[in-house]
C-alpha atoms as a PDB file:
ATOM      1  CA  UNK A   1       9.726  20.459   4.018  1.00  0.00           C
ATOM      2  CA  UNK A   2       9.948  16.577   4.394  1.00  0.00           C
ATOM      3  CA  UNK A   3       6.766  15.134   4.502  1.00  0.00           C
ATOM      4  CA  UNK A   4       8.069  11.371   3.640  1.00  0.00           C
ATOM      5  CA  UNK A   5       9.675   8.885   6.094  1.00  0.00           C
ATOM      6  CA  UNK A   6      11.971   7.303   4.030  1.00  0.00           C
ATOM      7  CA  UNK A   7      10.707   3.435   5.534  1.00  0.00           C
ATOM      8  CA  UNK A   8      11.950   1.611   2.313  1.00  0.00           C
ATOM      9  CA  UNK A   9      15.592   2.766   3.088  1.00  0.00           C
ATOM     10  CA  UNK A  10      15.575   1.297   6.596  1.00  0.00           C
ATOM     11  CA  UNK A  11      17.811  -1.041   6.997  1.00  0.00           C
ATOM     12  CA  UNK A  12      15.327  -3.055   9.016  1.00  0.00           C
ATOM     13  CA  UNK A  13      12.970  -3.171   5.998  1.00  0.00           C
ATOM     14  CA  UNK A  14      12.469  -7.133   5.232  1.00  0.00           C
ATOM     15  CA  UNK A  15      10.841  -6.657   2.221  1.00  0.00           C
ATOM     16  CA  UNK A  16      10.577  -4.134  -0.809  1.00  0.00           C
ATOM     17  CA  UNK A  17       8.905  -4.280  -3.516  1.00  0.00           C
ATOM     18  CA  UNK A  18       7.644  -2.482  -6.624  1.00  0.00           C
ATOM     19  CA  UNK A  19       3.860  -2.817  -7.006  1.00  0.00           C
ATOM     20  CA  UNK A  20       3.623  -0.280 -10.147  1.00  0.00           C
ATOM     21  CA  UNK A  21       2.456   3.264 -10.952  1.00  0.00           C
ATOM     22  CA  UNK A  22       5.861   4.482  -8.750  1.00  0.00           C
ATOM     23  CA  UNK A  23       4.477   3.004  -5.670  1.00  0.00           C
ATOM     24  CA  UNK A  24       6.561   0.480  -3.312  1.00  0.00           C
ATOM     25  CA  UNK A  25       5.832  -1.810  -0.646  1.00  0.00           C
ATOM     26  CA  UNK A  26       8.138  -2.381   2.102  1.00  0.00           C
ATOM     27  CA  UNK A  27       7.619  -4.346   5.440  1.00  0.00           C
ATOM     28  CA  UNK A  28       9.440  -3.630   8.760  1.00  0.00           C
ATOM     29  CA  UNK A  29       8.248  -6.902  10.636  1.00  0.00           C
ATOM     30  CA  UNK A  30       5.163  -5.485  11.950  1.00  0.00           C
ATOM     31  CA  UNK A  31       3.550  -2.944   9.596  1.00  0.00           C
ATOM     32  CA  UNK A  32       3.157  -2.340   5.310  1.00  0.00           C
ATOM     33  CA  UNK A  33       4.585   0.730   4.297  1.00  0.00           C
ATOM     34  CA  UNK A  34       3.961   2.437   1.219  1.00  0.00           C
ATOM     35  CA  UNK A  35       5.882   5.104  -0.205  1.00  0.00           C
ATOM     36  CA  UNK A  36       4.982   6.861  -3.576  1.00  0.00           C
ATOM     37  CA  UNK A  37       8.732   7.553  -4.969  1.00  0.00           C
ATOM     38  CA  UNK A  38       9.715  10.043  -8.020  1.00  0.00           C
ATOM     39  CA  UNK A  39      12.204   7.862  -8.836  1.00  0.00           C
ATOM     40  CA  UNK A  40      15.122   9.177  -6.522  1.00  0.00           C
ATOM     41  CA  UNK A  41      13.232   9.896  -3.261  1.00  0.00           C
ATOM     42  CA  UNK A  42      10.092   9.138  -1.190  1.00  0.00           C
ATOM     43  CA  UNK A  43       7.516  11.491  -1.931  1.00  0.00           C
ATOM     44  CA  UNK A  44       4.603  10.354   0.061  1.00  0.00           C
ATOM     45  CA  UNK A  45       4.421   7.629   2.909  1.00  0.00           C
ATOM     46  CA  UNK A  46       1.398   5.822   4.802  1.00  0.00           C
ATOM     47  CA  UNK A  47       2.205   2.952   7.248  1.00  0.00           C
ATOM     48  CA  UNK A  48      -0.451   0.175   7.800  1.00  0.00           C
ATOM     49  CA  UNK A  49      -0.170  -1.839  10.733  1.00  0.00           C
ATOM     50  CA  UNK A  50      -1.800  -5.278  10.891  1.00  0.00           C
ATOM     51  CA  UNK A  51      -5.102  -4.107  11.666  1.00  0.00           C
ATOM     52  CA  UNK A  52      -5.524  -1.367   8.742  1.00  0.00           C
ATOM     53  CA  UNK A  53      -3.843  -3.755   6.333  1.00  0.00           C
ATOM     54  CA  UNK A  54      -7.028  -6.027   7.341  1.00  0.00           C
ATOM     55  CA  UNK A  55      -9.381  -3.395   6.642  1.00  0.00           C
ATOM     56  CA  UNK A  56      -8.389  -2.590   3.109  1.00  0.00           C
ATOM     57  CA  UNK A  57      -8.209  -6.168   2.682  1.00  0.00           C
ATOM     58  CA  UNK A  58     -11.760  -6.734   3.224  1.00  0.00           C
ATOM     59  CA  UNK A  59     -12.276  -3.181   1.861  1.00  0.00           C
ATOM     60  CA  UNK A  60     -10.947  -4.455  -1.591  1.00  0.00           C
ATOM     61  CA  UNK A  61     -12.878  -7.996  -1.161  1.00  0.00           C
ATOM     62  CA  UNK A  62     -16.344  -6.097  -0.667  1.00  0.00           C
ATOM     63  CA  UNK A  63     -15.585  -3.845  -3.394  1.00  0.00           C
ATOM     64  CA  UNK A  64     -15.029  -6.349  -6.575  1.00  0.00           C
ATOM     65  CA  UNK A  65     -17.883  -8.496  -5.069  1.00  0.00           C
ATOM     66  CA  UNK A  66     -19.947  -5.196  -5.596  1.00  0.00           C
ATOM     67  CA  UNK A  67     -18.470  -4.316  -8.664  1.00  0.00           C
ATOM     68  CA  UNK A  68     -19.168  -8.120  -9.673  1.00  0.00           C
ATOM     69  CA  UNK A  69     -23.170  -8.361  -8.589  1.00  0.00           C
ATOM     70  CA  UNK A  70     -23.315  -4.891 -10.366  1.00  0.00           C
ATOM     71  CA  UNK A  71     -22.102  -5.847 -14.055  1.00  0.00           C
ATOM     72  CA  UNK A  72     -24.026  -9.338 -13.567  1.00  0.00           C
ATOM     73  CA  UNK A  73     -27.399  -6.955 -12.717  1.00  0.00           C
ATOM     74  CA  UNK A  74     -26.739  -5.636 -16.506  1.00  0.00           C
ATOM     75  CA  UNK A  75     -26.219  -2.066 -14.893  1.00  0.00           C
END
């Protein structure tokens, strides 16, 4: 069973690139895709339009800031 779109083999992708830990980043002109690859083949694929790509954004902003205030707090 497929369960991967293989978006980093489009030939519309703009963009693809290796972030690390076998995961790529590819982007179509309008969304991020990610695909986690086993070295031959997509195994695993989430698209983020513009508006999700915000949200982990600011998900990822809020998170250090926490993670900041709570090593400064000695805890």
């Amino acid at each position: 069973m497929m369960r991967g779109v293989r978006a980093v083999d489009r030939q519309d992708a703009l963009l693809k690139r290796y972030l690390g830990d076998g995961v790529y980043a590819a982007f179509d002109g309008f969304s991020v895709w990610l695909t986690a690859e086993d070295g031959r083949t997509a195994t695993d694929t989430i698209c983020l339009e513009p508006a999700v790509l915000a949200a982990l954004a600011s998900f990822s902003r809020e998170a250090w800031e926490t993670r900041k205030r709570i090593s400064a707090d000695g805890m």
